[in-house]
PDB file of N, CA and C in Angstrom:
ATOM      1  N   UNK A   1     -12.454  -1.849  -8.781  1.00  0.00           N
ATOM      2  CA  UNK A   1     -12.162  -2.786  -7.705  1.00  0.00           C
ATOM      3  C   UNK A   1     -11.231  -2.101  -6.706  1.00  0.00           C
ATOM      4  N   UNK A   2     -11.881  -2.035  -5.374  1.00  0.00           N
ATOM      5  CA  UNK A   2     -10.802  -1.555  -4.621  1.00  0.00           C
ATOM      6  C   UNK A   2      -9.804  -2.773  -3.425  1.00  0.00           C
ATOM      7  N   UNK A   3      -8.883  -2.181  -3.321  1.00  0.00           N
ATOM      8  CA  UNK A   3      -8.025  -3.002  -2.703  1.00  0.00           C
ATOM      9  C   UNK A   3      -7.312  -2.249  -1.009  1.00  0.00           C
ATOM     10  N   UNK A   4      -6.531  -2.928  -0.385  1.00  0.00           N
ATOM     11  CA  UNK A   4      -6.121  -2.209   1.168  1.00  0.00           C
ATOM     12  C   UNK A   4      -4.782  -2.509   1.091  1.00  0.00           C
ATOM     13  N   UNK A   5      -3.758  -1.478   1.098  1.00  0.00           N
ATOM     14  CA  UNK A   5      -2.393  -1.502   1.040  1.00  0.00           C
ATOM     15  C   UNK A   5      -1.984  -1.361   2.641  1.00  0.00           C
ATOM     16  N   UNK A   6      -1.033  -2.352   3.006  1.00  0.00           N
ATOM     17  CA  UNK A   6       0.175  -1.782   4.425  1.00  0.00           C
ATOM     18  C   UNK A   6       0.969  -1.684   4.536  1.00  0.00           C
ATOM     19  N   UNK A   7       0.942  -0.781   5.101  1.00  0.00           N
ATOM     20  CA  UNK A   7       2.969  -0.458   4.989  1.00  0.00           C
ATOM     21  C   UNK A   7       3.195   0.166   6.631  1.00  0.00           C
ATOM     22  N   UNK A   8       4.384  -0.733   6.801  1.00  0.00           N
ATOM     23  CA  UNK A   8       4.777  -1.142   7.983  1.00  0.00           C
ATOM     24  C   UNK A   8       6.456  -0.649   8.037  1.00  0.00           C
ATOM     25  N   UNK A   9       7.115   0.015   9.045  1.00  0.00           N
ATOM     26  CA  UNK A   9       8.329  -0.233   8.825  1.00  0.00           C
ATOM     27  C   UNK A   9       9.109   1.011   9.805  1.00  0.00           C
ATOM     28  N   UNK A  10      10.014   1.411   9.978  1.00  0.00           N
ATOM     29  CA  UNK A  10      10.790   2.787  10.501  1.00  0.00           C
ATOM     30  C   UNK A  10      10.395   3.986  10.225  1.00  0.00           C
ATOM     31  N   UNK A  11      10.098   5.268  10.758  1.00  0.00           N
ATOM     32  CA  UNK A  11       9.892   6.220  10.383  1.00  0.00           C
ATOM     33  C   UNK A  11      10.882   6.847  10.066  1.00  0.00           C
ATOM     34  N   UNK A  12      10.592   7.351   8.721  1.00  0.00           N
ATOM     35  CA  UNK A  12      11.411   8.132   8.030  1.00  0.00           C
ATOM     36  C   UNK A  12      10.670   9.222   7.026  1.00  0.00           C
ATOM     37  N   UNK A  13      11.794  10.281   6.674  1.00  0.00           N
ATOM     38  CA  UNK A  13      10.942  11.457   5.225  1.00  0.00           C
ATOM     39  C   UNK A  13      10.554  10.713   4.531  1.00  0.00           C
ATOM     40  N   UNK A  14       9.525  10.482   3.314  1.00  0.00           N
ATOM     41  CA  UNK A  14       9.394  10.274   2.337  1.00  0.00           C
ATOM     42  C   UNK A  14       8.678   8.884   1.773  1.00  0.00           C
ATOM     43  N   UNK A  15       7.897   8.189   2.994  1.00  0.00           N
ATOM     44  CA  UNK A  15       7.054   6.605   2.901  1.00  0.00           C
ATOM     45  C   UNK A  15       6.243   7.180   1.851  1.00  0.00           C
ATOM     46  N   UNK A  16       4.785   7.899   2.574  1.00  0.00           N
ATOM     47  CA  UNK A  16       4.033   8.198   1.813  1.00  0.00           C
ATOM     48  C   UNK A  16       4.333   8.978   0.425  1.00  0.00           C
ATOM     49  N   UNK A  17       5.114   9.784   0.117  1.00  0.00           N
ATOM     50  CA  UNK A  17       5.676  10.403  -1.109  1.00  0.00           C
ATOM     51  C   UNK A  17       6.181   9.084  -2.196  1.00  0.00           C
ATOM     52  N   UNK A  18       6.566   8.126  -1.944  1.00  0.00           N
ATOM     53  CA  UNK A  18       7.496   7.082  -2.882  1.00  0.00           C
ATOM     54  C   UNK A  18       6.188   6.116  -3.177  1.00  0.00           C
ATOM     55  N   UNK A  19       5.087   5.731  -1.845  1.00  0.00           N
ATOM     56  CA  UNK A  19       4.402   4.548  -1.898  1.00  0.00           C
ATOM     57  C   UNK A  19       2.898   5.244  -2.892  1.00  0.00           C
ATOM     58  N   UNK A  20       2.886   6.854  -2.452  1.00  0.00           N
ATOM     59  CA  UNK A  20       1.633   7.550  -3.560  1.00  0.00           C
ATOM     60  C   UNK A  20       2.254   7.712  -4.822  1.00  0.00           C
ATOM     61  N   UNK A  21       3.585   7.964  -4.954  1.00  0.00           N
ATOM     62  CA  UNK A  21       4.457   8.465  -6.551  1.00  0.00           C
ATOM     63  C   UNK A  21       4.152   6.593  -7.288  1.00  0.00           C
ATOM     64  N   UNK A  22       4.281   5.841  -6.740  1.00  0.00           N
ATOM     65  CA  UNK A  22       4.406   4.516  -7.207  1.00  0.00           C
ATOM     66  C   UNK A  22       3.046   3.958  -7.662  1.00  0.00           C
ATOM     67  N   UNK A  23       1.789   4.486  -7.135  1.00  0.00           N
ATOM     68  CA  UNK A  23       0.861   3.709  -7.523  1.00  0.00           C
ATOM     69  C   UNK A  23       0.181   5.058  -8.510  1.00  0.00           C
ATOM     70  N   UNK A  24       0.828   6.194  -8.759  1.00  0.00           N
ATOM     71  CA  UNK A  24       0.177   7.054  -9.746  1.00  0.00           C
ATOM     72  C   UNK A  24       0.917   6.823 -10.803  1.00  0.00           C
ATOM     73  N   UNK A  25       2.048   6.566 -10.793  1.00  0.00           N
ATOM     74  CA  UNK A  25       2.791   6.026 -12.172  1.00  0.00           C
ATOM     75  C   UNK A  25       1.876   4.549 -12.476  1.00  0.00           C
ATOM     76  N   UNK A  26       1.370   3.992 -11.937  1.00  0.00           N
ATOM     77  CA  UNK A  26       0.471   2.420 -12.203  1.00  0.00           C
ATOM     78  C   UNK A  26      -1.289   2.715 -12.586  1.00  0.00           C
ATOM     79  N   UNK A  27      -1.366   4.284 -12.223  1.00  0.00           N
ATOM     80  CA  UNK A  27      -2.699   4.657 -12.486  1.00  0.00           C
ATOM     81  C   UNK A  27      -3.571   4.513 -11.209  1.00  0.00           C
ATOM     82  N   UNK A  28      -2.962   4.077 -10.231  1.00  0.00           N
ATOM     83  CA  UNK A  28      -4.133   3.571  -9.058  1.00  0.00           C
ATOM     84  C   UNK A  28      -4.145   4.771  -8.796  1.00  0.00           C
ATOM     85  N   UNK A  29      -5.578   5.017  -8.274  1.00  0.00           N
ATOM     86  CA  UNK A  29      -6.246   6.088  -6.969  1.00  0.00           C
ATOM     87  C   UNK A  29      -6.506   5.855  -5.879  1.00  0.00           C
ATOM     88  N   UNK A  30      -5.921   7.094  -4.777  1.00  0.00           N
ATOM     89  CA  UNK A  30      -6.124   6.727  -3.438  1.00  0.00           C
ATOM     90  C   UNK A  30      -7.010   6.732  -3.297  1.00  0.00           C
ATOM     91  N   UNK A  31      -7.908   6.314  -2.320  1.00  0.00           N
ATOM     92  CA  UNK A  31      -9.014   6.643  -1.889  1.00  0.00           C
ATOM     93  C   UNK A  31      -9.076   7.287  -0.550  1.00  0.00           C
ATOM     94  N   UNK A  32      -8.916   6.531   0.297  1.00  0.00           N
ATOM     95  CA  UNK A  32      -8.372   6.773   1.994  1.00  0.00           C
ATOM     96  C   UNK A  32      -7.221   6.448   2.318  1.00  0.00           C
ATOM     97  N   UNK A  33      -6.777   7.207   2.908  1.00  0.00           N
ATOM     98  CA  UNK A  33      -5.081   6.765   4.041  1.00  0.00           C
ATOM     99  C   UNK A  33      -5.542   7.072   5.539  1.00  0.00           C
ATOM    100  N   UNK A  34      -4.914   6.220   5.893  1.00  0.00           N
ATOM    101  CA  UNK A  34      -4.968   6.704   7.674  1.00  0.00           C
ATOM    102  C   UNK A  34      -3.201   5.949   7.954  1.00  0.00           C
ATOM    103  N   UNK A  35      -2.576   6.852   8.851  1.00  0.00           N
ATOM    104  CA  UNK A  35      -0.949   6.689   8.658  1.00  0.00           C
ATOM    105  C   UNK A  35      -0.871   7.263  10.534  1.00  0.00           C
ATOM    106  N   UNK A  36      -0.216   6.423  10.718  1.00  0.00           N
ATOM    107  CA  UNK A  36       0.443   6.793  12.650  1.00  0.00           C
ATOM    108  C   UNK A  36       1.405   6.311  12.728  1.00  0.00           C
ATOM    109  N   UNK A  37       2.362   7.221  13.910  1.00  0.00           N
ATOM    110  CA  UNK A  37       3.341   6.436  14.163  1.00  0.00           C
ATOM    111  C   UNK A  37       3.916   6.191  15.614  1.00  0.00           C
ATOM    112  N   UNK A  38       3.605   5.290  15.799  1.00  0.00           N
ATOM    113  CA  UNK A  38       4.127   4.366  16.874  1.00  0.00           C
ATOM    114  C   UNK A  38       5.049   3.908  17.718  1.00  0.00           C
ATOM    115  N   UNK A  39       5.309   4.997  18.300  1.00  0.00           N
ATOM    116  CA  UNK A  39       6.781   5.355  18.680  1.00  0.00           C
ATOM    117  C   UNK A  39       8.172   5.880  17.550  1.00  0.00           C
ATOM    118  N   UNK A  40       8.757   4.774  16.780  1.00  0.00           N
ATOM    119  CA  UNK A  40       9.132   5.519  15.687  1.00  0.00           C
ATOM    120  C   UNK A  40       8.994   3.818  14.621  1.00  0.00           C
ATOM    121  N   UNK A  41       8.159   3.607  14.871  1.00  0.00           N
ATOM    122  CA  UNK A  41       7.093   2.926  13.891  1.00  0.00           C
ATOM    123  C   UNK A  41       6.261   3.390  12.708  1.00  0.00           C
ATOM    124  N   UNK A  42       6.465   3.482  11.624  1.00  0.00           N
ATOM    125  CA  UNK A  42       5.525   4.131  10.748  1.00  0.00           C
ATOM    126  C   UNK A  42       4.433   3.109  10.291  1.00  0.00           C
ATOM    127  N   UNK A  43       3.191   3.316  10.302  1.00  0.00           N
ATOM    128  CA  UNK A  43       2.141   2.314   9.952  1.00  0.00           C
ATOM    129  C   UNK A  43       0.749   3.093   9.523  1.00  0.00           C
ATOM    130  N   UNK A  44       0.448   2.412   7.916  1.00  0.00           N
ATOM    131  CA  UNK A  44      -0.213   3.415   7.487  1.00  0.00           C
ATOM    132  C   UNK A  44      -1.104   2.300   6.381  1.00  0.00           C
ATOM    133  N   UNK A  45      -2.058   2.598   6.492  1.00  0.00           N
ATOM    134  CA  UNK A  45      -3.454   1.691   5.716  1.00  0.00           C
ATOM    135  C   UNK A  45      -4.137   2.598   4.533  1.00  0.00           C
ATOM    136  N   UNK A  46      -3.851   2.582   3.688  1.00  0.00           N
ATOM    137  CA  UNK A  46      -4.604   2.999   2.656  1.00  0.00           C
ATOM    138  C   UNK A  46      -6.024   2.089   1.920  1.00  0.00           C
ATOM    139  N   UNK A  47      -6.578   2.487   1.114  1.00  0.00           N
ATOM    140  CA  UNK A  47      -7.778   1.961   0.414  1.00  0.00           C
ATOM    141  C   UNK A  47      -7.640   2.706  -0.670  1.00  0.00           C
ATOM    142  N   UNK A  48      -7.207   1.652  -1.975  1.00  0.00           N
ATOM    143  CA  UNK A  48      -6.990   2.271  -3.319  1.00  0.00           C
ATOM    144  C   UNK A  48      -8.229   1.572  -4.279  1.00  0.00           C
ATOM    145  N   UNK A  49      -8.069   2.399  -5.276  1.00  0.00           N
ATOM    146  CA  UNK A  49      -9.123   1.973  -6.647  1.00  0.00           C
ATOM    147  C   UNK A  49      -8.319   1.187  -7.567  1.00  0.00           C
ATOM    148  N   UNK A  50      -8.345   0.018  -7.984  1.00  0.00           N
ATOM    149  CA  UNK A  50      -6.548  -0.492  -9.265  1.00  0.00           C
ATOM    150  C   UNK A  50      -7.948  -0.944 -10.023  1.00  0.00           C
ATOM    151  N   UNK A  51      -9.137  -0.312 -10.364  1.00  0.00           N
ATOM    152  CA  UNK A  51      -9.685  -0.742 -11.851  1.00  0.00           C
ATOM    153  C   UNK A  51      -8.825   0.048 -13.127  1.00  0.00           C
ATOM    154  N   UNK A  52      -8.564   1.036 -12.772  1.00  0.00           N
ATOM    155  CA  UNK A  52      -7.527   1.389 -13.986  1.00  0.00           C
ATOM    156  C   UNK A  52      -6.148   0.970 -14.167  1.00  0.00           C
ATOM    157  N   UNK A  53      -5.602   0.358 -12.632  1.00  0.00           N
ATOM    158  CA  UNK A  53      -4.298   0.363 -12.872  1.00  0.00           C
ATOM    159  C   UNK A  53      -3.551  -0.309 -14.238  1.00  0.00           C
ATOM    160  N   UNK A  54      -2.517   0.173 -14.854  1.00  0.00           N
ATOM    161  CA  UNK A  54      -1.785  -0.261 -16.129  1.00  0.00           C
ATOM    162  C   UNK A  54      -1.096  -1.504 -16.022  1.00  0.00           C
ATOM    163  N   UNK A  55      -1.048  -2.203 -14.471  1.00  0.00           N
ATOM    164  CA  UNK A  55      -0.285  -3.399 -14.455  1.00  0.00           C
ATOM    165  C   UNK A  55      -1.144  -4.250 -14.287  1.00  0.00           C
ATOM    166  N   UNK A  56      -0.838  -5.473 -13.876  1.00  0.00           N
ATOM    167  CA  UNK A  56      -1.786  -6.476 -13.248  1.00  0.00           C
ATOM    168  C   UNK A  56      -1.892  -6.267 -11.608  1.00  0.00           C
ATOM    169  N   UNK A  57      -2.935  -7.023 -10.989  1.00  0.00           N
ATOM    170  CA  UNK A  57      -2.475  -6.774  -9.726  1.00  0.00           C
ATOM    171  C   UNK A  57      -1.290  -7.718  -9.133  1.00  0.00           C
ATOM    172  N   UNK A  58      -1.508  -9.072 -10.083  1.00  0.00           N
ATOM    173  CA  UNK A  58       0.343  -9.768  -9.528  1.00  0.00           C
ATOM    174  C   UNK A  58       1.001  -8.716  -9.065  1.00  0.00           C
ATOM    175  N   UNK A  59       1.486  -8.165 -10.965  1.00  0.00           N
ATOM    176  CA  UNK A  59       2.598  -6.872 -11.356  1.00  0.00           C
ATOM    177  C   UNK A  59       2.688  -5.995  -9.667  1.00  0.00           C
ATOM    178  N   UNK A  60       1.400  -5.533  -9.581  1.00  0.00           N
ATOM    179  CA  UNK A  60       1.044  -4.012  -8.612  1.00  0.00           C
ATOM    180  C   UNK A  60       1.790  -4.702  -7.502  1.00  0.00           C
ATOM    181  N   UNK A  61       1.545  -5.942  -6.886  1.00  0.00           N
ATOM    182  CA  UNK A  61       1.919  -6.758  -5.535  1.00  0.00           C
ATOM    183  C   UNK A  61       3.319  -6.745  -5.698  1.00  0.00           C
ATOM    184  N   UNK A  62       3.818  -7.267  -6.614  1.00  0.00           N
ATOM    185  CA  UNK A  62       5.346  -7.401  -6.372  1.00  0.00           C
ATOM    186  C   UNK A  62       6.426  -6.434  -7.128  1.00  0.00           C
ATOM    187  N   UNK A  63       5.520  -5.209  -7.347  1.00  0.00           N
ATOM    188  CA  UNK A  63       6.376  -3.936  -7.408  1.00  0.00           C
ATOM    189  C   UNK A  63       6.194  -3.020  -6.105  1.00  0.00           C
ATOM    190  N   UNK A  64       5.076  -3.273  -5.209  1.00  0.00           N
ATOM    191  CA  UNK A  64       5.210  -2.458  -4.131  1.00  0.00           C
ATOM    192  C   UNK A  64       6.019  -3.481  -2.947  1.00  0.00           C
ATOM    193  N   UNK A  65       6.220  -5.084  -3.297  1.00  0.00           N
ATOM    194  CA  UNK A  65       6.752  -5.491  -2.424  1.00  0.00           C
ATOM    195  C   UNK A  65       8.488  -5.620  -2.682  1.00  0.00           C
ATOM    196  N   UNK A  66       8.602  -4.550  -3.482  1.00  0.00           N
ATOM    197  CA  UNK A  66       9.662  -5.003  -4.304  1.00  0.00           C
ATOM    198  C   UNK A  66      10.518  -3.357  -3.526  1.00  0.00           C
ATOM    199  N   UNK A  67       9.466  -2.176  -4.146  1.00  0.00           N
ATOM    200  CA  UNK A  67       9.706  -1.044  -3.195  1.00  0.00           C
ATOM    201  C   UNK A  67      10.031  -0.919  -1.545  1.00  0.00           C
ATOM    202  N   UNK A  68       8.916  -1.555  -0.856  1.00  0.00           N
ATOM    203  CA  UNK A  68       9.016  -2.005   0.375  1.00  0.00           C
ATOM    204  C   UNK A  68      10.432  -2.590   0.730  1.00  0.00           C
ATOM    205  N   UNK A  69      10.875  -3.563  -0.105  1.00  0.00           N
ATOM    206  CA  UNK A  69      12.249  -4.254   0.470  1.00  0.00           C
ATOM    207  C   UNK A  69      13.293  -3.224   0.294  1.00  0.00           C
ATOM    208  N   UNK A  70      13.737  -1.981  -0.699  1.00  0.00           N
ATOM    209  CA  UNK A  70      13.988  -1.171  -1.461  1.00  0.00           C
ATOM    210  C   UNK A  70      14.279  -0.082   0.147  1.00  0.00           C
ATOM    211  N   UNK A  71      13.304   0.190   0.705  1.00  0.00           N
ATOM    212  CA  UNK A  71      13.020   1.157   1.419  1.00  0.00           C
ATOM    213  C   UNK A  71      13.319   0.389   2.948  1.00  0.00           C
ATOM    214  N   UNK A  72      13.543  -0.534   3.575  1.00  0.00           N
ATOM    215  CA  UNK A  72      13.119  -1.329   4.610  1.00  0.00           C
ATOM    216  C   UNK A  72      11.653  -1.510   5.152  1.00  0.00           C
ATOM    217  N   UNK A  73      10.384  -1.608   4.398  1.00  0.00           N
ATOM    218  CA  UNK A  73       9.647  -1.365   4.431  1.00  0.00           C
ATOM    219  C   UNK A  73       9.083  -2.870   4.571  1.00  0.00           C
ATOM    220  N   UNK A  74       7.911  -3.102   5.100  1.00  0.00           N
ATOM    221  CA  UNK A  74       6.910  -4.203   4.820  1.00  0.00           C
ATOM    222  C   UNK A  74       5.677  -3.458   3.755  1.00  0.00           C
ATOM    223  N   UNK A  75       5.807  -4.025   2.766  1.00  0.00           N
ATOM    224  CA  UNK A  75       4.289  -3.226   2.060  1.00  0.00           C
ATOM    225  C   UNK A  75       3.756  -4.049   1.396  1.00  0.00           C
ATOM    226  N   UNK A  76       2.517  -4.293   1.941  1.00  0.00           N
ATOM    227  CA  UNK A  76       1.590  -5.748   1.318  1.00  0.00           C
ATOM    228  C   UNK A  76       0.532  -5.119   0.726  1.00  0.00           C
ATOM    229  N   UNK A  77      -0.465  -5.470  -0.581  1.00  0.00           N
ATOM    230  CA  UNK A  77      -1.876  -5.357  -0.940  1.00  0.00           C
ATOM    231  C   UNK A  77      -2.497  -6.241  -0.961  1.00  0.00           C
ATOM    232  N   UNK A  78      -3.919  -6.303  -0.482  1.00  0.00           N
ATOM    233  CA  UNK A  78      -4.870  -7.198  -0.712  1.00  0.00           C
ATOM    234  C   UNK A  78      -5.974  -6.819  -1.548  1.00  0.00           C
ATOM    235  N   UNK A  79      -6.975  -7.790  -1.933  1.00  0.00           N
ATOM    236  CA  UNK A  79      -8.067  -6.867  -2.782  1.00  0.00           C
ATOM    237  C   UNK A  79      -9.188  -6.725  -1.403  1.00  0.00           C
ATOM    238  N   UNK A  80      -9.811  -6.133  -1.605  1.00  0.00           N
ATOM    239  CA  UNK A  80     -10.638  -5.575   0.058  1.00  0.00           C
ATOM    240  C   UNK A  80     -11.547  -6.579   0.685  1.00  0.00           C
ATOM    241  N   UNK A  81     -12.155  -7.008  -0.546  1.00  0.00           N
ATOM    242  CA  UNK A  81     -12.704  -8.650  -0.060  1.00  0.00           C
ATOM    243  C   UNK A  81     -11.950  -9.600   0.669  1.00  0.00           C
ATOM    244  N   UNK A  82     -10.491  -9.698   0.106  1.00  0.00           N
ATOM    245  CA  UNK A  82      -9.904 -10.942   0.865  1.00  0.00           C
ATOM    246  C   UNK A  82      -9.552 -10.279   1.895  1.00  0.00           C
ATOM    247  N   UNK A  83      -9.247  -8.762   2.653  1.00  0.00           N
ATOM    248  CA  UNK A  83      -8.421  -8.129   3.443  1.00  0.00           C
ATOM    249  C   UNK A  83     -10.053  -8.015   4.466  1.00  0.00           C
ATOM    250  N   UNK A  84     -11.431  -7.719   4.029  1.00  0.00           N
ATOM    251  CA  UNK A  84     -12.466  -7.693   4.802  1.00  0.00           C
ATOM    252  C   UNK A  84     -12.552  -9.116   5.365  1.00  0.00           C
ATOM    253  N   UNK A  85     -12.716 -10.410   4.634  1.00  0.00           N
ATOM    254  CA  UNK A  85     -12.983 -11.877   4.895  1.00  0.00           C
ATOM    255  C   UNK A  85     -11.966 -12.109   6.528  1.00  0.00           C
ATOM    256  N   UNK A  86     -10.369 -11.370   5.880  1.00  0.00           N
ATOM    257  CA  UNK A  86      -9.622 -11.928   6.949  1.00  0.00           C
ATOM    258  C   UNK A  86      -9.880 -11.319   8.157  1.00  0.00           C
ATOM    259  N   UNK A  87     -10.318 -10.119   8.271  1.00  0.00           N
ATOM    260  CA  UNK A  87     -10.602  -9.080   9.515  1.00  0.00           C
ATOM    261  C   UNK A  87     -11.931  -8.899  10.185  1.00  0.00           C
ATOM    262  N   UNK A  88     -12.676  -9.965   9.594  1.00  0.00           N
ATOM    263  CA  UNK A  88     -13.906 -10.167  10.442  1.00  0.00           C
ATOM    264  C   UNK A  88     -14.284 -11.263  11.494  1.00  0.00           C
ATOM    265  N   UNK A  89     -13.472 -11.858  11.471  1.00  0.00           N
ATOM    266  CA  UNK A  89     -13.803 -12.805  12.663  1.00  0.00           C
ATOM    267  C   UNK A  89     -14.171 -12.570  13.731  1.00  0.00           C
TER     268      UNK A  89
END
């Protein structure tokens, strides 16, 4: 099952290093990233695999939203269905 992670927030060293170290300790695989930054905006969309992940996806949601607050970060997951449903209108 794949899912679409965002992460939103200040640019700084080390987003992508903490937000990829975090979902390989959980077992998820990246699939795609696409990451820009926006004056000094960091904003970056991934597409992960969590059929293996070791947590639940609750767990997965409110340990990356847990990181995110951790970091000043916004970092939300959806599963790709509900993140496709909302982005097609």
């Amino acid at each position: 099952m794949n899912a679409i992670i965002t992460v939103i927030g200040r640019d700084r060293v080390g987003i992508l290093a903490a937000v990829s170290t975090s979902l390989a300790e959980r077992n998820v695989n990246i699939l795609d990233v696409t990451q820009t930054i926006l004056q000094s905006n960091f904003t970056m969309v991934m597409m992960v695999d969590v059929a293996g992940c070791s947590v639940s996806f609750k767990e997965l949601a409110a340990d990356l939203e847990e990181l995110g607050r951790g970091m000043e970060l916004s970092i939300r997951i959806q599963r790709e269905e509900i993140f496709d449903a909302m982005h097609s209108v």
